[in-house]
N, C-alpha and C. Protein backbone atom coordinates (compact mmCIF):
# COMPACT_ATOMS: atom_id res chain seq x y z
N UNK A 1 130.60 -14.03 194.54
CA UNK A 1 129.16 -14.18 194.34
C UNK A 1 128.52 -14.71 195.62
N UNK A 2 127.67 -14.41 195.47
CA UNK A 2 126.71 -14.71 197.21
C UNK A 2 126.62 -16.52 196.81
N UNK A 3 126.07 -17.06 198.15
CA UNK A 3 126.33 -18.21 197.83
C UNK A 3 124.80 -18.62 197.60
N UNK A 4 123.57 -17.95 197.98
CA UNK A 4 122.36 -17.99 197.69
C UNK A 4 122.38 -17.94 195.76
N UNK A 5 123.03 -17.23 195.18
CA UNK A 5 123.01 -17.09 193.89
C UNK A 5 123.67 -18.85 192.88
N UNK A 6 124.39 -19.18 193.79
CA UNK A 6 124.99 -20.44 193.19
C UNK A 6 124.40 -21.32 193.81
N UNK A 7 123.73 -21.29 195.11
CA UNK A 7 122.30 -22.36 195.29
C UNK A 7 121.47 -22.28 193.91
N UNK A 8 121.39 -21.21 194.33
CA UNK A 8 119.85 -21.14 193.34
C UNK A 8 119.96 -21.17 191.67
N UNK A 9 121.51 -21.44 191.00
CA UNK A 9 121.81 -21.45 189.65
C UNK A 9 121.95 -22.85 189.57
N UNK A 10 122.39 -23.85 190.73
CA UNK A 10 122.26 -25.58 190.80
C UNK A 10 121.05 -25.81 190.84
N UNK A 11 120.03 -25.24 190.99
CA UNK A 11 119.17 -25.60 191.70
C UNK A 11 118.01 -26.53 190.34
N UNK A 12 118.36 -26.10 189.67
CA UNK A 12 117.80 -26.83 187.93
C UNK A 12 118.80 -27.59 187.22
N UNK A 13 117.70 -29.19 186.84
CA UNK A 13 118.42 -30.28 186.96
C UNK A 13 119.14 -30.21 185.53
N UNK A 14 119.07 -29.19 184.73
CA UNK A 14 119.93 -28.83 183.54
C UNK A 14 121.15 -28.43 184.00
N UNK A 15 120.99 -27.37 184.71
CA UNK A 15 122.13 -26.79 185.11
C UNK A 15 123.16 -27.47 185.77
N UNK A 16 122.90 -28.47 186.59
CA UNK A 16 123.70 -28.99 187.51
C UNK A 16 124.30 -30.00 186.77
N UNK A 17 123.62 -30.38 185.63
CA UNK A 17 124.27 -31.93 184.82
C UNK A 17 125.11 -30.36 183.73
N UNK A 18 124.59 -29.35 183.41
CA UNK A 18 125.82 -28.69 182.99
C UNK A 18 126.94 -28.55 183.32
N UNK A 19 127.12 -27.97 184.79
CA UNK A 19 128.02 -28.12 185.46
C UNK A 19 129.09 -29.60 185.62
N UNK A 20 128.33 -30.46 186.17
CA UNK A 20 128.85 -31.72 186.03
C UNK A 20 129.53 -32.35 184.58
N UNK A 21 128.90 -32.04 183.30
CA UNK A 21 129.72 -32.37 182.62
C UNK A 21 131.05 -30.99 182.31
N UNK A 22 131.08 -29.96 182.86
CA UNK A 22 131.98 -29.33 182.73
C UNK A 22 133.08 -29.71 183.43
N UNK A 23 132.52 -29.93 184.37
CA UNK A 23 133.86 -30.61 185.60
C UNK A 23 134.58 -31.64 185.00
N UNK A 24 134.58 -32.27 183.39
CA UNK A 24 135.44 -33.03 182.94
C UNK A 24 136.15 -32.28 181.98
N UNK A 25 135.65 -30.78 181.81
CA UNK A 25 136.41 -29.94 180.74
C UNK A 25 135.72 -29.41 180.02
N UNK A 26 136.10 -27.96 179.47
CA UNK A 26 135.38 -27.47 178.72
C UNK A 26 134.61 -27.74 178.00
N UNK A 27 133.67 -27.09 177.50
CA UNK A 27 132.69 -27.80 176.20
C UNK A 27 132.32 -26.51 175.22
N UNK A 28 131.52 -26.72 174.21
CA UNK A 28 130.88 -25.62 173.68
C UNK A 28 129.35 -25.85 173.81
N UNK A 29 129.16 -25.07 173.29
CA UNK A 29 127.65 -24.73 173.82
C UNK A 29 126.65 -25.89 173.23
N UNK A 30 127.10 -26.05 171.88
CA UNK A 30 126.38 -27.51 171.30
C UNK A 30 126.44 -28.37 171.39
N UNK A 31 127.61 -28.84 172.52
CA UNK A 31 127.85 -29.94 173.57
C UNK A 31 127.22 -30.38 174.33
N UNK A 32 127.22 -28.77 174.76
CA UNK A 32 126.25 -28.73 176.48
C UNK A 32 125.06 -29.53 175.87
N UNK A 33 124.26 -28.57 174.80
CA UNK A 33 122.85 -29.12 174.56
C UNK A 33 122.58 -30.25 174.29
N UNK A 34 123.31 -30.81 173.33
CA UNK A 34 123.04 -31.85 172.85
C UNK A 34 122.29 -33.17 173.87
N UNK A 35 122.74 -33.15 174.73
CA UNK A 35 122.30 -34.37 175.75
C UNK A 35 120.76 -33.84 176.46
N UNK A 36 120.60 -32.87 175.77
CA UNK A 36 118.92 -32.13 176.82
C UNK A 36 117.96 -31.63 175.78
N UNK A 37 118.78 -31.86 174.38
CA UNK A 37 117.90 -31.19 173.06
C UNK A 37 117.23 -30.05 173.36
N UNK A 38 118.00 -29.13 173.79
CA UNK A 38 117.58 -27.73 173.85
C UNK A 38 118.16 -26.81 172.65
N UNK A 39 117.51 -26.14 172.51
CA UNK A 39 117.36 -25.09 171.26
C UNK A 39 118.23 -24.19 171.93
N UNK A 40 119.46 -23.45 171.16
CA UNK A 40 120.41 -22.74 171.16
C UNK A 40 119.73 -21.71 172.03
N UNK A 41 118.97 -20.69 172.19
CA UNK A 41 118.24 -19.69 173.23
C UNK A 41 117.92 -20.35 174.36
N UNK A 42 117.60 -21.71 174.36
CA UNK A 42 116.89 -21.82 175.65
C UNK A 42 118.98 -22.21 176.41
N UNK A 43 119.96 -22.63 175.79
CA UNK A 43 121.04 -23.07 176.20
C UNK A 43 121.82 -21.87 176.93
N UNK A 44 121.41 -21.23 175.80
CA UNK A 44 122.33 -19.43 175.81
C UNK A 44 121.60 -19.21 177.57
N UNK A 45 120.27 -19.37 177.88
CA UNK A 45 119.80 -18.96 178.91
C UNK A 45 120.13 -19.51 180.17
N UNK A 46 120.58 -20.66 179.91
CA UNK A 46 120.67 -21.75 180.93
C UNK A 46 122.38 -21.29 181.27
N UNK A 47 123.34 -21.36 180.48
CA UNK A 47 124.39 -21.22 180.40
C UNK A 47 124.48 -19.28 181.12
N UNK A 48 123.65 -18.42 180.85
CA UNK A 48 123.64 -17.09 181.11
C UNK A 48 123.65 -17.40 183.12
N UNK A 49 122.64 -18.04 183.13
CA UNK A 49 122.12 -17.99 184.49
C UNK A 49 123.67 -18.33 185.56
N UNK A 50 124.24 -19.62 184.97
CA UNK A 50 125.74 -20.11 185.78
C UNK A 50 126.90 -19.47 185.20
N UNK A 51 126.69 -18.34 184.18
CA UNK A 51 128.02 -17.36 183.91
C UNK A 51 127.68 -15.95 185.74
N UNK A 52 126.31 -15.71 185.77
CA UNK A 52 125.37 -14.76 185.98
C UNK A 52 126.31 -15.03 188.03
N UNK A 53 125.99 -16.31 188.02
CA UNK A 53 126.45 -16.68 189.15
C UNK A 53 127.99 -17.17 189.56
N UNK A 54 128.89 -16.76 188.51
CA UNK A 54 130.01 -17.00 188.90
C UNK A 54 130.78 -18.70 189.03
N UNK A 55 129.54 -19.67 188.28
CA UNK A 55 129.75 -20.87 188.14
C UNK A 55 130.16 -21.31 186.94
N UNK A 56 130.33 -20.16 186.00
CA UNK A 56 130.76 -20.96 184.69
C UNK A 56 131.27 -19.92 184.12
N UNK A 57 132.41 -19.51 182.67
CA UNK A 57 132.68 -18.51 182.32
C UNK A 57 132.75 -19.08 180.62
N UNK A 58 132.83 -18.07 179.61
CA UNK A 58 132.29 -18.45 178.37
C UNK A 58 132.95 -17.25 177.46
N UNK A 59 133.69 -18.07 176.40
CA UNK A 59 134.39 -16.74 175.37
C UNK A 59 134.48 -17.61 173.69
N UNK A 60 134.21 -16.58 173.69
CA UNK A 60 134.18 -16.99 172.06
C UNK A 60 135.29 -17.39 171.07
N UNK A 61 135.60 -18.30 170.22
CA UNK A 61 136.50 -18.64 169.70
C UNK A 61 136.03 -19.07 168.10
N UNK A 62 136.18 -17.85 167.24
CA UNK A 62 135.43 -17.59 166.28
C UNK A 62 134.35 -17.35 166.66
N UNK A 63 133.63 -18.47 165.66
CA UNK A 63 131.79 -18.55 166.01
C UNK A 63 131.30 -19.51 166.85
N UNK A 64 132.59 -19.96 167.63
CA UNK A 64 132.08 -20.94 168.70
C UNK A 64 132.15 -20.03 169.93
N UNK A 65 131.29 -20.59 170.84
CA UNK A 65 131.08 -20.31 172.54
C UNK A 65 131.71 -21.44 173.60
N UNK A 66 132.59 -21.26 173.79
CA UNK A 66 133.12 -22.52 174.53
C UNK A 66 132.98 -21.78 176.18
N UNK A 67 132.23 -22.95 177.18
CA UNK A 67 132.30 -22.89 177.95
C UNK A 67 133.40 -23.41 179.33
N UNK A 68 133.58 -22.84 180.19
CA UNK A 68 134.80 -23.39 181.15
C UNK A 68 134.06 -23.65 182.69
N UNK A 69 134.08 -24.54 183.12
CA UNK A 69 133.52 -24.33 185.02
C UNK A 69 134.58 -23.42 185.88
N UNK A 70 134.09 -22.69 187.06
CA UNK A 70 134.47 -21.38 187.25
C UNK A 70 134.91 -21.86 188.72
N UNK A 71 136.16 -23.47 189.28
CA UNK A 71 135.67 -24.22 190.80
C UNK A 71 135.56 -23.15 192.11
N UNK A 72 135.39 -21.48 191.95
CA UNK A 72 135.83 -20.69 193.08
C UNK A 72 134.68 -21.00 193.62
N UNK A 73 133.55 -20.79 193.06
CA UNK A 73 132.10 -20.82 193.35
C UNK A 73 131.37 -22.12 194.05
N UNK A 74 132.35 -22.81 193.48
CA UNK A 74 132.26 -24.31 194.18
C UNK A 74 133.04 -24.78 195.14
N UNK A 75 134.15 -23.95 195.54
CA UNK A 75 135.07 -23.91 196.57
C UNK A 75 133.92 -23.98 197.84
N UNK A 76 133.23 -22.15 197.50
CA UNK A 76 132.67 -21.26 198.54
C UNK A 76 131.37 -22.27 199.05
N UNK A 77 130.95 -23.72 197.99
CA UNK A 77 129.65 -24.18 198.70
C UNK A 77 130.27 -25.33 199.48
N UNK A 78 131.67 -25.91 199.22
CA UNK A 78 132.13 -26.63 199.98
C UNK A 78 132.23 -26.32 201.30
N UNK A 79 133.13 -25.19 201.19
CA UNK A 79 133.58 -24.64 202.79
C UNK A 79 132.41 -24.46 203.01
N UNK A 80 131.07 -23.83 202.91
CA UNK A 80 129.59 -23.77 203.88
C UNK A 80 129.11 -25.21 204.14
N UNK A 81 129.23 -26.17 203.09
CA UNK A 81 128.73 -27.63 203.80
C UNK A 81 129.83 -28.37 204.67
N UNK A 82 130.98 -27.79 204.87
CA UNK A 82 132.25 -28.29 205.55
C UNK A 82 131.98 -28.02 206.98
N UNK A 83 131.27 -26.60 206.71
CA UNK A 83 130.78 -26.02 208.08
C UNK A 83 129.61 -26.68 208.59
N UNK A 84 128.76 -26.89 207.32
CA UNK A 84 127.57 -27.23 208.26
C UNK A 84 127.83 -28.57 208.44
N UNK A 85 128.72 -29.12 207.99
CA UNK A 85 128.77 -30.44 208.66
C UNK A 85 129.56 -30.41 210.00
N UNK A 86 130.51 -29.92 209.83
CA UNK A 86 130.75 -29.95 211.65
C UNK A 86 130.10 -29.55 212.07
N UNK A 87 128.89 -28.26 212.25
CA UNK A 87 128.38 -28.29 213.03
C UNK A 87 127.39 -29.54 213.47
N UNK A 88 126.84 -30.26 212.07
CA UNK A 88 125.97 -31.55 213.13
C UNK A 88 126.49 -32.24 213.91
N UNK A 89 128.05 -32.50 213.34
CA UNK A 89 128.77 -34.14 213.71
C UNK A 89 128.73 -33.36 215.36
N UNK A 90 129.20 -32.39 215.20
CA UNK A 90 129.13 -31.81 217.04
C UNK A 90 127.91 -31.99 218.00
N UNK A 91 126.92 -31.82 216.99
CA UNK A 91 125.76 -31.90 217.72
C UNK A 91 125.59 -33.36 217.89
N UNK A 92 125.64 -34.13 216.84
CA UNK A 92 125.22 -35.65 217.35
C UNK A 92 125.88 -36.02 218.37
N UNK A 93 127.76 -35.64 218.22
CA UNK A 93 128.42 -35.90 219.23
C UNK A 93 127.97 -35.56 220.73
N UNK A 94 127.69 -34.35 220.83
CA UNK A 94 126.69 -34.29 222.60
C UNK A 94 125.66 -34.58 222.69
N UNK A 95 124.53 -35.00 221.37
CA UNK A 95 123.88 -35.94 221.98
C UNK A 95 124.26 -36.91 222.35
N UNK A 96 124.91 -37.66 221.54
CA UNK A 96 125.41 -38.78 222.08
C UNK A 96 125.93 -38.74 223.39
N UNK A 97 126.57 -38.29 223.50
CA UNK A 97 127.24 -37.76 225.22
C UNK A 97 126.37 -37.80 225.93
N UNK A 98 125.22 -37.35 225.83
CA UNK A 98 124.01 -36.64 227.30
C UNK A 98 123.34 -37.73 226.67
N UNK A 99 122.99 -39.06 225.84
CA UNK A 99 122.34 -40.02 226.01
C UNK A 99 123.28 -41.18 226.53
N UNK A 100 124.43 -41.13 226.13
CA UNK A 100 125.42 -41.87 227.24
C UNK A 100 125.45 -42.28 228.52
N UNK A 101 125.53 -40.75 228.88
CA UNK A 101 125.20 -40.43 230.60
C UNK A 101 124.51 -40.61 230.78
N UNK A 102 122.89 -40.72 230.27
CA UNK A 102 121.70 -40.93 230.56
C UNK A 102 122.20 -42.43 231.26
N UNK A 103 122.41 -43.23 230.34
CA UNK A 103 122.85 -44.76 230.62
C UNK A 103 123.31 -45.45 231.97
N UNK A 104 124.44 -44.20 232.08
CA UNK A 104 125.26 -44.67 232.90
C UNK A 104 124.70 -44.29 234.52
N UNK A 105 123.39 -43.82 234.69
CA UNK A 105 122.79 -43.58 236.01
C UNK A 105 122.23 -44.74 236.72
């Protein structure tokens, strides 16, 4: 999944405390809600959006919907902030350097 798609499925503060309580283990869907008192459609929607993006996956067991967190998707935003963090620490690092030298004239 693109990683713009799993920005933008965190990007709602439902979703992300969805996620977060998944990261302790599955749930079902009347789990999820319960802590946001959302009405089964508005859950189904919320839950659609982070299946949609490869952040969550969901199968039925009977008449339950049990949901699972999906960590590939969360791998892929690590390694991009892994990156973008070296790239600053590099950059502060030569600033720092060329304000160093500044010093030392």
């Amino acid at each position: 999944m693109p990683l713009a798609s799993t920005f933008a499925a965190l990007a709602d503060p439902t979703r992300l405390a969805i996620v977060q309580r998944l990261s302790r283990g599955e749930a079902t869907m009347g789990e999820l809600a319960a802590p946001h008192r959302l009405t089964p459609p508005a859950m189904t929607k919320h839950v659609g959006v982070l299946v949609d993006a490869g952040v969550v996956s969901r199968r039925k067991l009977g008449r339950t919907v049990v949901c699972t967190l999906q960590p590939a998707a969360l791998t892929e935003v690590q390694g991009w902030l892994g990156d973008l963090t070296a790239y600053w620490n590099s950059t502060v690092d030569r600033l720092e350097e060329l304000l160093g030298s500044d010093n030392d004239d």
